[in-house]
N, C-alpha and C. Protein backbone atom coordinates (compact mmCIF):
# COMPACT_ATOMS: atom_id res chain seq x y z
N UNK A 1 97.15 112.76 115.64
CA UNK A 1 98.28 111.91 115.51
C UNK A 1 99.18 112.49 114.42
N UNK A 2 100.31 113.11 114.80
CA UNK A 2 101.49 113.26 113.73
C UNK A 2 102.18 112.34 113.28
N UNK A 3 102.57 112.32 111.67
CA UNK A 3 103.08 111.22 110.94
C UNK A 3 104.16 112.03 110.41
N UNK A 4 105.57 111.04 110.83
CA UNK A 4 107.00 111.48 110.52
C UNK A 4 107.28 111.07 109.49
N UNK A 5 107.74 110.70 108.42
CA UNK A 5 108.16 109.78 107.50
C UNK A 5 109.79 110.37 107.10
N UNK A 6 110.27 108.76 107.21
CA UNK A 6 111.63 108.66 107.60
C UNK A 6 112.03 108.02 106.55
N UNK A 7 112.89 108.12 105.48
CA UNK A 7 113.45 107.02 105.23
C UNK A 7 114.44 106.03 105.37
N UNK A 8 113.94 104.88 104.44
CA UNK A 8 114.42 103.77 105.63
C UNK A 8 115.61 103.08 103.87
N UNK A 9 115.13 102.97 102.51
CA UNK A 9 116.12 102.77 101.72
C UNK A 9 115.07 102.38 100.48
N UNK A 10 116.39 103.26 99.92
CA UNK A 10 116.01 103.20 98.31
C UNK A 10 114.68 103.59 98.06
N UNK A 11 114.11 104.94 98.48
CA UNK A 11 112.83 105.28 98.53
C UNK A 11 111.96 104.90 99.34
N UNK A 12 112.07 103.62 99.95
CA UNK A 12 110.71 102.72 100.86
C UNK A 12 110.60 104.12 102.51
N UNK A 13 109.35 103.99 102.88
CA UNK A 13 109.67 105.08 103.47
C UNK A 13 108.44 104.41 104.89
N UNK A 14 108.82 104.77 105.96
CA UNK A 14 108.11 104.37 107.14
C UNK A 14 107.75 105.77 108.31
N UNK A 15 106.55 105.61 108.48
CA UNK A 15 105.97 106.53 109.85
C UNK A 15 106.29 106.19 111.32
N UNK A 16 107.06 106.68 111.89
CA UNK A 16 108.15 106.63 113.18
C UNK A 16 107.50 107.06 114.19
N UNK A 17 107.23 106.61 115.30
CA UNK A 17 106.46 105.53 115.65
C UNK A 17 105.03 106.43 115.90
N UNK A 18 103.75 105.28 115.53
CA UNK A 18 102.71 105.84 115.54
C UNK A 18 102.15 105.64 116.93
N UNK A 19 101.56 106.57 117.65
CA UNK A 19 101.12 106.32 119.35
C UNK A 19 99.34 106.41 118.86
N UNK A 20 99.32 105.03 119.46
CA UNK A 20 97.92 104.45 119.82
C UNK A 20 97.23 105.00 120.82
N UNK A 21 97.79 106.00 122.59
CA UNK A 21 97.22 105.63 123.25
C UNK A 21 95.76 106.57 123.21
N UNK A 22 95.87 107.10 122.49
CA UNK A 22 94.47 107.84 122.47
C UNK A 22 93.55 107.60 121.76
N UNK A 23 93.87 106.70 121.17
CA UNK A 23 92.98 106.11 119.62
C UNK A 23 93.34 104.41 119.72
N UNK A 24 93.02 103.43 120.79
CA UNK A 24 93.25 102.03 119.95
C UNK A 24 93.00 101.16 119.56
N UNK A 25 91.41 101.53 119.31
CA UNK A 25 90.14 100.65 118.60
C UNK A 25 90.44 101.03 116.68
N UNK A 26 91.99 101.77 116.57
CA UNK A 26 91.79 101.77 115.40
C UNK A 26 93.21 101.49 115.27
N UNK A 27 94.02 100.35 116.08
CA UNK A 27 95.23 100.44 115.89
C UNK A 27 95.14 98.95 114.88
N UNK A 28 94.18 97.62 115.42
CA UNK A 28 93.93 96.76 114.60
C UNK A 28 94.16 97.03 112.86
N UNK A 29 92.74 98.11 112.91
CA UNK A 29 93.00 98.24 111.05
C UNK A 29 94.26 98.90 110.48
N UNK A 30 94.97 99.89 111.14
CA UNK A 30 95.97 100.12 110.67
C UNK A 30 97.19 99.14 110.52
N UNK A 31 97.26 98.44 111.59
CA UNK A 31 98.12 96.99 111.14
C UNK A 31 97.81 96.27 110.08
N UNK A 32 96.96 95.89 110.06
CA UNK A 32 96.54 94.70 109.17
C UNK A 32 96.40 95.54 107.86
N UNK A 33 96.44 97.07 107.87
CA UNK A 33 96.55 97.37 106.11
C UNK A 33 97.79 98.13 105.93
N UNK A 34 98.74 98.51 107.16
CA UNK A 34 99.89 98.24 107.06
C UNK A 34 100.73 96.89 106.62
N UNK A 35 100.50 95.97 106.89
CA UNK A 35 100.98 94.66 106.81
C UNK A 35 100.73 94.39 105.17
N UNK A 36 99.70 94.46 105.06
CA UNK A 36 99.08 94.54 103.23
C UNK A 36 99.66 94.82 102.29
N UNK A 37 100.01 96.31 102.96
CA UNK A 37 100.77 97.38 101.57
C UNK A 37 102.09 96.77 101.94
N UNK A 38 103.00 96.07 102.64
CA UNK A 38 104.63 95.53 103.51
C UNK A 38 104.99 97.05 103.76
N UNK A 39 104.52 98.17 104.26
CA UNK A 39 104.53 99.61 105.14
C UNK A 39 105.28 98.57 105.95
N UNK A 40 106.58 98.88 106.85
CA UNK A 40 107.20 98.50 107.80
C UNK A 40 106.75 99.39 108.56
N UNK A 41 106.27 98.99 109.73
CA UNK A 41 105.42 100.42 111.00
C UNK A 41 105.77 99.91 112.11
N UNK A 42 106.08 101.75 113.11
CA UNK A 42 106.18 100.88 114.48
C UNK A 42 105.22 101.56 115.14
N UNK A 43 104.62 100.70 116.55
CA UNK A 43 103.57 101.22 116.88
C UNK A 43 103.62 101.10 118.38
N UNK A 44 103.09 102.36 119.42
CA UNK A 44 103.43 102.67 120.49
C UNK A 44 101.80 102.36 121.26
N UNK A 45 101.58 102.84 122.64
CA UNK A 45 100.02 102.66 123.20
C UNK A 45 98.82 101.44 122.67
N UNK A 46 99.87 100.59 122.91
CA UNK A 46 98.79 99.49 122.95
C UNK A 46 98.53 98.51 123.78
N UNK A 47 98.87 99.49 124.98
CA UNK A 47 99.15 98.18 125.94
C UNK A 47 97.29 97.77 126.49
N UNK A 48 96.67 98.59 126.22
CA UNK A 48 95.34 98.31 126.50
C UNK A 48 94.29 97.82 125.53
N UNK A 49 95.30 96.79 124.22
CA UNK A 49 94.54 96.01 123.88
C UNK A 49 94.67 94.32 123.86
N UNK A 50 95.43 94.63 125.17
CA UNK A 50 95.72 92.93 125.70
C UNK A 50 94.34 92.86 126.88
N UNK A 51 93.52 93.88 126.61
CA UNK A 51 92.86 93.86 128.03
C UNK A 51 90.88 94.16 127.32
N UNK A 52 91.03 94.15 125.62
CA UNK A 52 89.67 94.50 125.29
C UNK A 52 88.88 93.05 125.25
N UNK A 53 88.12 92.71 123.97
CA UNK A 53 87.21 91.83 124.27
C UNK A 53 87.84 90.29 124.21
N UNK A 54 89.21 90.49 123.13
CA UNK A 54 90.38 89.91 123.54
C UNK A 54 91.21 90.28 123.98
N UNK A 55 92.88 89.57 123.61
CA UNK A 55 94.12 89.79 123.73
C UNK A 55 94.16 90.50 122.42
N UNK A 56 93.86 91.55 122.21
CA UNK A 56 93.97 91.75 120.59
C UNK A 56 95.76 91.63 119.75
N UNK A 57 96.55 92.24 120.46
CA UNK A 57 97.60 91.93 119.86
C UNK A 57 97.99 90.43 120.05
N UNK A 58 97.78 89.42 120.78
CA UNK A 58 98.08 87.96 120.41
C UNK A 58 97.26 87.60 119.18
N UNK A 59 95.86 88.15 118.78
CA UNK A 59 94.99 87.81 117.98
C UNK A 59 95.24 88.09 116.47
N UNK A 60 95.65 89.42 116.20
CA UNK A 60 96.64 90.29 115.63
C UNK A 60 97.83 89.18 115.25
N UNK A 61 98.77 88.74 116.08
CA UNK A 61 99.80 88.72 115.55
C UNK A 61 99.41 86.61 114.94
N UNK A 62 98.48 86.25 115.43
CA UNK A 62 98.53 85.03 115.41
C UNK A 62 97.35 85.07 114.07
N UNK A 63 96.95 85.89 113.61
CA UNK A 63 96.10 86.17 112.13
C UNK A 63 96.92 86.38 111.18
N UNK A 64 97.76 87.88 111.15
CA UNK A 64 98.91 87.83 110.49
C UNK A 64 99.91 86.73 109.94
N UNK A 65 99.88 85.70 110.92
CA UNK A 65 100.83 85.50 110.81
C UNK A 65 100.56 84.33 109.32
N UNK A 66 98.93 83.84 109.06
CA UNK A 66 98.22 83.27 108.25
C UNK A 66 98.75 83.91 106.81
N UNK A 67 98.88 85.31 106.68
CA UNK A 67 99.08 85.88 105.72
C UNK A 67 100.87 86.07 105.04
N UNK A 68 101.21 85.83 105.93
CA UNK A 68 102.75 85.92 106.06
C UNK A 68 103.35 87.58 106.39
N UNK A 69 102.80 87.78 107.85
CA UNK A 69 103.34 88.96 108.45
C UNK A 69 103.25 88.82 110.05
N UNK A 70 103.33 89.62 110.42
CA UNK A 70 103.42 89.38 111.77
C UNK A 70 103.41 90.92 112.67
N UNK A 71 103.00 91.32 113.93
CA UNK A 71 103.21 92.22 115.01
C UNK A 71 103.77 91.47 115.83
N UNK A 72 105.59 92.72 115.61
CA UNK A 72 106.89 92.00 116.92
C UNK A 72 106.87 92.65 117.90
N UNK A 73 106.98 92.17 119.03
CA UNK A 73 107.09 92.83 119.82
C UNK A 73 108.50 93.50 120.45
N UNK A 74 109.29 94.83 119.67
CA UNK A 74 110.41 95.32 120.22
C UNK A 74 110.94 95.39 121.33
N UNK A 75 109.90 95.73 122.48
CA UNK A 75 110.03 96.09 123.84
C UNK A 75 108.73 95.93 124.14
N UNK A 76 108.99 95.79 125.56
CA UNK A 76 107.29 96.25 126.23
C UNK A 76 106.32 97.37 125.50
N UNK A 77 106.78 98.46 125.29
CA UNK A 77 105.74 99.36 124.89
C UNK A 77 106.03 99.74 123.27
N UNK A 78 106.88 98.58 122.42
CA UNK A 78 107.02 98.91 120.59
C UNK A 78 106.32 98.33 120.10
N UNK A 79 105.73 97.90 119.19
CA UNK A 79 105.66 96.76 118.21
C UNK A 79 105.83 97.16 117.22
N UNK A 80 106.11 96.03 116.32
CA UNK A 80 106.54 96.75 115.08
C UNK A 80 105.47 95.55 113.70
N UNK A 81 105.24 95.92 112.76
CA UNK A 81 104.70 95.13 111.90
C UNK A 81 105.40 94.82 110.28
N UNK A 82 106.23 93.45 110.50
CA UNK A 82 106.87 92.88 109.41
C UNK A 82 105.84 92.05 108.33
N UNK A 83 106.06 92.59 107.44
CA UNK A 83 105.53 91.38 106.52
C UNK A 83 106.33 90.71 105.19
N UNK A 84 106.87 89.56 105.17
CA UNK A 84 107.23 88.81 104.30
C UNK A 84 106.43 87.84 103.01
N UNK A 85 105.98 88.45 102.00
CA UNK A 85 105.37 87.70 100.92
C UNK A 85 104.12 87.26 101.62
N UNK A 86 103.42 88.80 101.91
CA UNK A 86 101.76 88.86 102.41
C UNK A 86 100.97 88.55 101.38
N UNK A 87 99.76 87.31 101.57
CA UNK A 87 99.30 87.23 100.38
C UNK A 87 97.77 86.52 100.88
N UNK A 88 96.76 87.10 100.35
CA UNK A 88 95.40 86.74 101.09
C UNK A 88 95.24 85.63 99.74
N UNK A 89 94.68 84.46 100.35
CA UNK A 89 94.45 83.72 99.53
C UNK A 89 93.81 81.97 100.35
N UNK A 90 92.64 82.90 100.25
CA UNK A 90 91.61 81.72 101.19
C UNK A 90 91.59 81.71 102.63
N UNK A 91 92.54 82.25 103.04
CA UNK A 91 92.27 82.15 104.68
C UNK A 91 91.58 82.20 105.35
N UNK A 92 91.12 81.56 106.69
CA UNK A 92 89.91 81.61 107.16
C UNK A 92 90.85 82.79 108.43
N UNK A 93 89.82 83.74 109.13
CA UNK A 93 90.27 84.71 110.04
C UNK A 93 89.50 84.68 111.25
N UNK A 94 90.10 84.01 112.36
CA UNK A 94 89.08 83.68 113.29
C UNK A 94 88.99 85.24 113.71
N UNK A 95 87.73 85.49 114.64
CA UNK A 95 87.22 86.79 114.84
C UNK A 95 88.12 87.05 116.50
N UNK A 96 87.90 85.74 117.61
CA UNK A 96 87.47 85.52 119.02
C UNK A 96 86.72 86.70 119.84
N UNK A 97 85.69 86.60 118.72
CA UNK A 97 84.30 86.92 119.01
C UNK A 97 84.31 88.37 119.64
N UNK A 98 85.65 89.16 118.81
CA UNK A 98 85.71 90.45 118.68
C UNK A 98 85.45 91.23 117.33
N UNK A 99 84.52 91.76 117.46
CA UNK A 99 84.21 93.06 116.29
C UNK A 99 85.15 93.37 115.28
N UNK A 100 86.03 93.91 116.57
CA UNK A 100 87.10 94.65 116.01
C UNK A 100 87.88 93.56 114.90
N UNK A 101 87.97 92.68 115.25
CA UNK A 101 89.19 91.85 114.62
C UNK A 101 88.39 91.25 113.12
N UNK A 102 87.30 91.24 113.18
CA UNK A 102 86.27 91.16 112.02
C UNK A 102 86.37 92.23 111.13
N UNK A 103 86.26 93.50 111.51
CA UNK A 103 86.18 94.85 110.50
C UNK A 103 87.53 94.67 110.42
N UNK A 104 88.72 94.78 111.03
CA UNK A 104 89.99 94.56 110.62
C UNK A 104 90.70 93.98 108.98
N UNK A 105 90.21 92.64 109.43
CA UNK A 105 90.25 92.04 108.28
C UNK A 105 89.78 92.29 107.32
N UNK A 106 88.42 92.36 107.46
CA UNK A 106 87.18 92.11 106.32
C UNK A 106 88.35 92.90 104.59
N UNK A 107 88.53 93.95 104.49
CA UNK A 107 88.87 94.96 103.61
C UNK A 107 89.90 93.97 103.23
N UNK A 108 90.40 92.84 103.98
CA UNK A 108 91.99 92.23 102.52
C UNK A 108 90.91 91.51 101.71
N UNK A 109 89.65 91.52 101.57
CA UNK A 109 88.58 90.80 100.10
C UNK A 109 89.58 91.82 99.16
N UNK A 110 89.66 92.61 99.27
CA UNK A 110 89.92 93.40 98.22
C UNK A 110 91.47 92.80 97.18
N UNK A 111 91.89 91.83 98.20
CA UNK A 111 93.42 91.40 97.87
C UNK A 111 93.18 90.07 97.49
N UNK A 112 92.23 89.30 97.57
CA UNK A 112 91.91 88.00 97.51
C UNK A 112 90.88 87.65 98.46
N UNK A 113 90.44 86.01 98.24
CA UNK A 113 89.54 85.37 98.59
C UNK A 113 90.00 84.99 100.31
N UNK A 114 88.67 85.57 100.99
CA UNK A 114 88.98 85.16 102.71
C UNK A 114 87.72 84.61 103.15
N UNK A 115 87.77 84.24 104.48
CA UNK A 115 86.37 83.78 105.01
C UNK A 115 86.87 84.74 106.83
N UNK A 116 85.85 85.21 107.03
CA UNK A 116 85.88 85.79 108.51
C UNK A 116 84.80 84.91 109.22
N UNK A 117 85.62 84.35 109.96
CA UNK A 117 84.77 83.53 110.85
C UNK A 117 84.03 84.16 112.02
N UNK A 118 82.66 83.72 112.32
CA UNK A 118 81.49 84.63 113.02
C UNK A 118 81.05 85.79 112.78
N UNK A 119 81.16 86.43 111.64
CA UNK A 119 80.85 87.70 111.16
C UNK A 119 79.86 88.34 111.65
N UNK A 120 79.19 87.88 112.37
CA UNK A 120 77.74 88.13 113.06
C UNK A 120 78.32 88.93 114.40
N UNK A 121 79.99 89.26 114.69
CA UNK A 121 80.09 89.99 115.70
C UNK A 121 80.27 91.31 115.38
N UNK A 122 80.42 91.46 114.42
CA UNK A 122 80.07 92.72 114.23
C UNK A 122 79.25 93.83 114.66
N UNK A 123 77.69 93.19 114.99
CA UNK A 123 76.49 93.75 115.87
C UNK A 123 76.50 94.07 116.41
N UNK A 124 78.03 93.89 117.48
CA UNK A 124 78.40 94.88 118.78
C UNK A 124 78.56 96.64 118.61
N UNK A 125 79.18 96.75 117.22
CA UNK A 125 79.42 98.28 117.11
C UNK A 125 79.26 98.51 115.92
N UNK A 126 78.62 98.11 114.77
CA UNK A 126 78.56 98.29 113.52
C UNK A 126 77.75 97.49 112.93
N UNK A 127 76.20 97.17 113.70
CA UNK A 127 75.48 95.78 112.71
C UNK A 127 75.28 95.94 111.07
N UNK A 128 75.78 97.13 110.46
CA UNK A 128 75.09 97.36 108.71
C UNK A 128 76.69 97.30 107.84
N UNK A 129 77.80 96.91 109.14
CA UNK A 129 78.77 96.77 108.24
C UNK A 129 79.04 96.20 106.98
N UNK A 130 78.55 94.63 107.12
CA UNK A 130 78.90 94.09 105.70
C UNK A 130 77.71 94.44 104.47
N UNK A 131 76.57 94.91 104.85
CA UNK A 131 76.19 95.53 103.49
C UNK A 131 76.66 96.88 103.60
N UNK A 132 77.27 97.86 104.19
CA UNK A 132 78.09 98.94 103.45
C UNK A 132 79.37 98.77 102.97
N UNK A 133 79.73 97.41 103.25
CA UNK A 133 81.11 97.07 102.86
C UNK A 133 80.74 96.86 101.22
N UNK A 134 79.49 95.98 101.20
CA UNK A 134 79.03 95.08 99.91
C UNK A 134 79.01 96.33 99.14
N UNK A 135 78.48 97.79 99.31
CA UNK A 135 78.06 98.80 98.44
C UNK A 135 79.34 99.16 97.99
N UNK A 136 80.51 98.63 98.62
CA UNK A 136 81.85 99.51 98.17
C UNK A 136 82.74 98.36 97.56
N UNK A 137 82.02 97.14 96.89
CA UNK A 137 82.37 96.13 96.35
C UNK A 137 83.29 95.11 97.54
N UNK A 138 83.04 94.89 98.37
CA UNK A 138 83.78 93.90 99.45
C UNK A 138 82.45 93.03 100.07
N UNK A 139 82.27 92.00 99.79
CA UNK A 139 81.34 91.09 99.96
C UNK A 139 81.23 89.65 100.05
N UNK A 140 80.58 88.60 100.08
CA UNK A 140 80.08 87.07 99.81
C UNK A 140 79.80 87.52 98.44
């Protein structure tokens, strides 16, 4: 994956547009720690994660949106990820009983206090996640 960086003003600087379709079991975490840092990102090949264990981008944008950010949808094949005064602070993060959307999240501990709801899905592709998370200080 090649990364352009464009600027966009007064130094703030954005990667134009990043293509998912070969990689998009890792487009989740890059949103959600795009959204974190307010990285304005746009993001291409994801049309095949309206079709995984969820809707992941409805799941995505309806989690975000808890934090105060969001994935827009530009066109059929853009999205883009805004965030306005992102701030983790207690939120609960439903999973819908996808993995993915669990490891996603998990890493904003690092920004504040969260709860990931069903954490136990993890087991699908990563059961030793949250104690290697715990070894890198992200934990209960």
């Amino acid at each position: 994956m090649q990364l352009t960086q464009v600027p966009l003003n007064a130094g703030a600087l954005v990667a134009q547009p990043l293509d998912f379709t070969d990689c998009p079991d890792l487009a989740q975490t890059v949103v959600v720690v795009a959204a974190a840092l307010a990285v304005p990102l746009r993001l291409t090949g994801l049309h095949s994660l309206r079709i995984k264990e969820t809707d992941r981008i409805a799941a995505l944008q309806a989690e975000l949106r808890k934090f105060g950010a969001d994935l827009v949808e530009v066109s059929p094949v853009v999205f883009e990820v805004q965030t306005n005064g992102f701030q983790v602070n207690n939120q609960e993060v439903a999973t819908y009983e996808d993995h993915r959307m669990a490891m996603a999240f998990a890493p904003l501990a690092l920004r504040g206090p969260l709860t990931i709801a069903e954490p136990g899905v993890v087991r699908k592709s990563y059961p030793s996640y949250w104690r290697e998370l715990a070894k890198v200080g992200v934990g209960a």
